[in-house]
C-alpha atoms as a PDB file:
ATOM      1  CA  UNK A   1       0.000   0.000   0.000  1.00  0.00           C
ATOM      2  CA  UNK A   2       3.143   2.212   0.570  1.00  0.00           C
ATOM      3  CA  UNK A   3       4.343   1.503  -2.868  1.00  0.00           C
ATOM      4  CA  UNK A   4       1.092   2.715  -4.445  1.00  0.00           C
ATOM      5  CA  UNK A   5       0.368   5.924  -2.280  1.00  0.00           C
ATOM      6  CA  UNK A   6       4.156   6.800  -3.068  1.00  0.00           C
ATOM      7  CA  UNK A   7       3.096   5.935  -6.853  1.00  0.00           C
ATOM      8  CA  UNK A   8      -0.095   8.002  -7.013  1.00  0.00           C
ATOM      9  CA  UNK A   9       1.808  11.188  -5.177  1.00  0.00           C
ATOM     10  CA  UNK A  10       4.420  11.236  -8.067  1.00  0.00           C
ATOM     11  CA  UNK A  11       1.807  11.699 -10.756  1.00  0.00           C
ATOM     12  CA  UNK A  12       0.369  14.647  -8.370  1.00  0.00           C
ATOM     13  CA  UNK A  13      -3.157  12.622  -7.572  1.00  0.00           C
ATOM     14  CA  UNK A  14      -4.825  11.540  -4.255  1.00  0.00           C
ATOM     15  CA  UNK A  15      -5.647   7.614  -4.163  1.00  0.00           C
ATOM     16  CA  UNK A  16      -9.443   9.126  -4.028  1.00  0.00           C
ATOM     17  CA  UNK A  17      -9.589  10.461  -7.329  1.00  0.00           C
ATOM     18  CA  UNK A  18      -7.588   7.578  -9.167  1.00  0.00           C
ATOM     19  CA  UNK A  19      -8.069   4.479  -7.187  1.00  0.00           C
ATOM     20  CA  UNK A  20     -11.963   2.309  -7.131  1.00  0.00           C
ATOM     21  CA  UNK A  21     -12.893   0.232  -4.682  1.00  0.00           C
ATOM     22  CA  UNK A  22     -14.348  -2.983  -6.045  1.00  0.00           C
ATOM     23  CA  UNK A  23     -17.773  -3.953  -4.038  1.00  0.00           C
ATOM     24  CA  UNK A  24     -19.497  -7.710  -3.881  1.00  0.00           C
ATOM     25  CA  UNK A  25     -22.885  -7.405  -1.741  1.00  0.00           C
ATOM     26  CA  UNK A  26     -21.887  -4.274  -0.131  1.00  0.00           C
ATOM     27  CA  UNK A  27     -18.342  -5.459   0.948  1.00  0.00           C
ATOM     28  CA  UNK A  28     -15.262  -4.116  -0.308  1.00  0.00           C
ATOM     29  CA  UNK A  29     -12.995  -6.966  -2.421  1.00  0.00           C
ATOM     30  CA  UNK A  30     -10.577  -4.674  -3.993  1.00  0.00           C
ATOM     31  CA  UNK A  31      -9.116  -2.088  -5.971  1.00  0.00           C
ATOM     32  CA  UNK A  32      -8.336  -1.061  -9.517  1.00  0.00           C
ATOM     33  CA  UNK A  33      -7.450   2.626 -10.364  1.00  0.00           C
ATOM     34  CA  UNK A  34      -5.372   4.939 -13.023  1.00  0.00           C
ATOM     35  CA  UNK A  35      -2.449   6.723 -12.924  1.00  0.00           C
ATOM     36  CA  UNK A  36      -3.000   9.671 -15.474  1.00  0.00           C
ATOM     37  CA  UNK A  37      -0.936  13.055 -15.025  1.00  0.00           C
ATOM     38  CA  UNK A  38      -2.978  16.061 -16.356  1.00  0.00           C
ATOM     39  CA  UNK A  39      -2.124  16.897 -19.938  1.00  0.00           C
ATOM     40  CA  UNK A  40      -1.051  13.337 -20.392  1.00  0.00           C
ATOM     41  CA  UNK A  41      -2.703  11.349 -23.509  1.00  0.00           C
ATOM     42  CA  UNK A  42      -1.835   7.804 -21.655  1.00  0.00           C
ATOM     43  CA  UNK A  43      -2.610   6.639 -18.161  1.00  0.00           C
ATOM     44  CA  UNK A  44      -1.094   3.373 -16.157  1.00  0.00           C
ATOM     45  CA  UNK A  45      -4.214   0.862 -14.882  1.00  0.00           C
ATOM     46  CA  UNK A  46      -3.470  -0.113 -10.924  1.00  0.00           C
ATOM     47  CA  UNK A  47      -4.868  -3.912 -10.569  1.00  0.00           C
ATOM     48  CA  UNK A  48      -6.903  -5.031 -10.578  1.00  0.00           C
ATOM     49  CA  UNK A  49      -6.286  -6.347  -6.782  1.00  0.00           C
ATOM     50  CA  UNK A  50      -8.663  -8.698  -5.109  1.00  0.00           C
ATOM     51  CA  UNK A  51      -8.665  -9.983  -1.590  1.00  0.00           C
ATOM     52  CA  UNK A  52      -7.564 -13.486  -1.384  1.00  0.00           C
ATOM     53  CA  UNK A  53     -10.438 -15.251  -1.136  1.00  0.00           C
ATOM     54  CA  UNK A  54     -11.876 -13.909  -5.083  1.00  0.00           C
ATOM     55  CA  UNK A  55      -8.233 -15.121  -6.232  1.00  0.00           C
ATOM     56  CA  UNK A  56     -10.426 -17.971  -8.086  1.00  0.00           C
ATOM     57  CA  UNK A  57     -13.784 -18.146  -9.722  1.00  0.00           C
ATOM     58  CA  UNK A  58     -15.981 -21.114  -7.821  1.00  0.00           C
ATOM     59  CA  UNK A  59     -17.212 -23.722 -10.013  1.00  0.00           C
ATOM     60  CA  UNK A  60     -20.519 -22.652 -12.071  1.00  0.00           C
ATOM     61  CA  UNK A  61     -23.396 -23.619 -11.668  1.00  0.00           C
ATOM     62  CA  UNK A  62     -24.752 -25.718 -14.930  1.00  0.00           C
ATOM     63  CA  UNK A  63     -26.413 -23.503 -17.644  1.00  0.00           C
ATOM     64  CA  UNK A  64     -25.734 -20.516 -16.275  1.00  0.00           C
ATOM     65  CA  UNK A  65     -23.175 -17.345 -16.373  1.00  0.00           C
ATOM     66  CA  UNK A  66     -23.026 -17.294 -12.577  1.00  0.00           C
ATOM     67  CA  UNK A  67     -20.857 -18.790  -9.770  1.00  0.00           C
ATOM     68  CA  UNK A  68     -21.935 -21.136  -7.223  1.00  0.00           C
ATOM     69  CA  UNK A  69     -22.357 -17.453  -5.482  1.00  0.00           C
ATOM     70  CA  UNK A  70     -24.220 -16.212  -7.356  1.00  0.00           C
ATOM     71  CA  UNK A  71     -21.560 -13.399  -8.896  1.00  0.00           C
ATOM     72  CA  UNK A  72     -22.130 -13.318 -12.636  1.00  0.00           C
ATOM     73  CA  UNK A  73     -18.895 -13.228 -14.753  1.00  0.00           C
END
């Protein structure tokens, strides 16, 4: 987390405006975010980074788009 607030005060932003937090039911699950410098035509994509546990989609469930969960994908 060091790394990245060091990252996103070198291209002058605050991890508000540039970094997402990625939401399942209501929880946070991670992040994903830009890096973009004003006046730049090119931006750097942050993640995205999941908490462990979403490291792997769950087997589906048969004739469906949708984990076990229920998460569609």
């Amino acid at each position: 987390m060091d790394v990245l607030k060091a990252e996103v005060s070198e291209y002058n932003n605050t991890v508000d405006n540039c970094v997402k937090v990625i939401e399942h039911q209501l929880k946070p699950i991670g992040f994903t975010g830009y890096l973009h410098e004003v006046g730049d035509d090119e931006a750097y994509i942050i993640g995205p980074v999941f908490l462990e546990t979403y490291h792997t989609i769950k087997k589906r469930q048969r004739n469906t788009n949708k984990t076990s969960d229920g998460v569609a994908f």
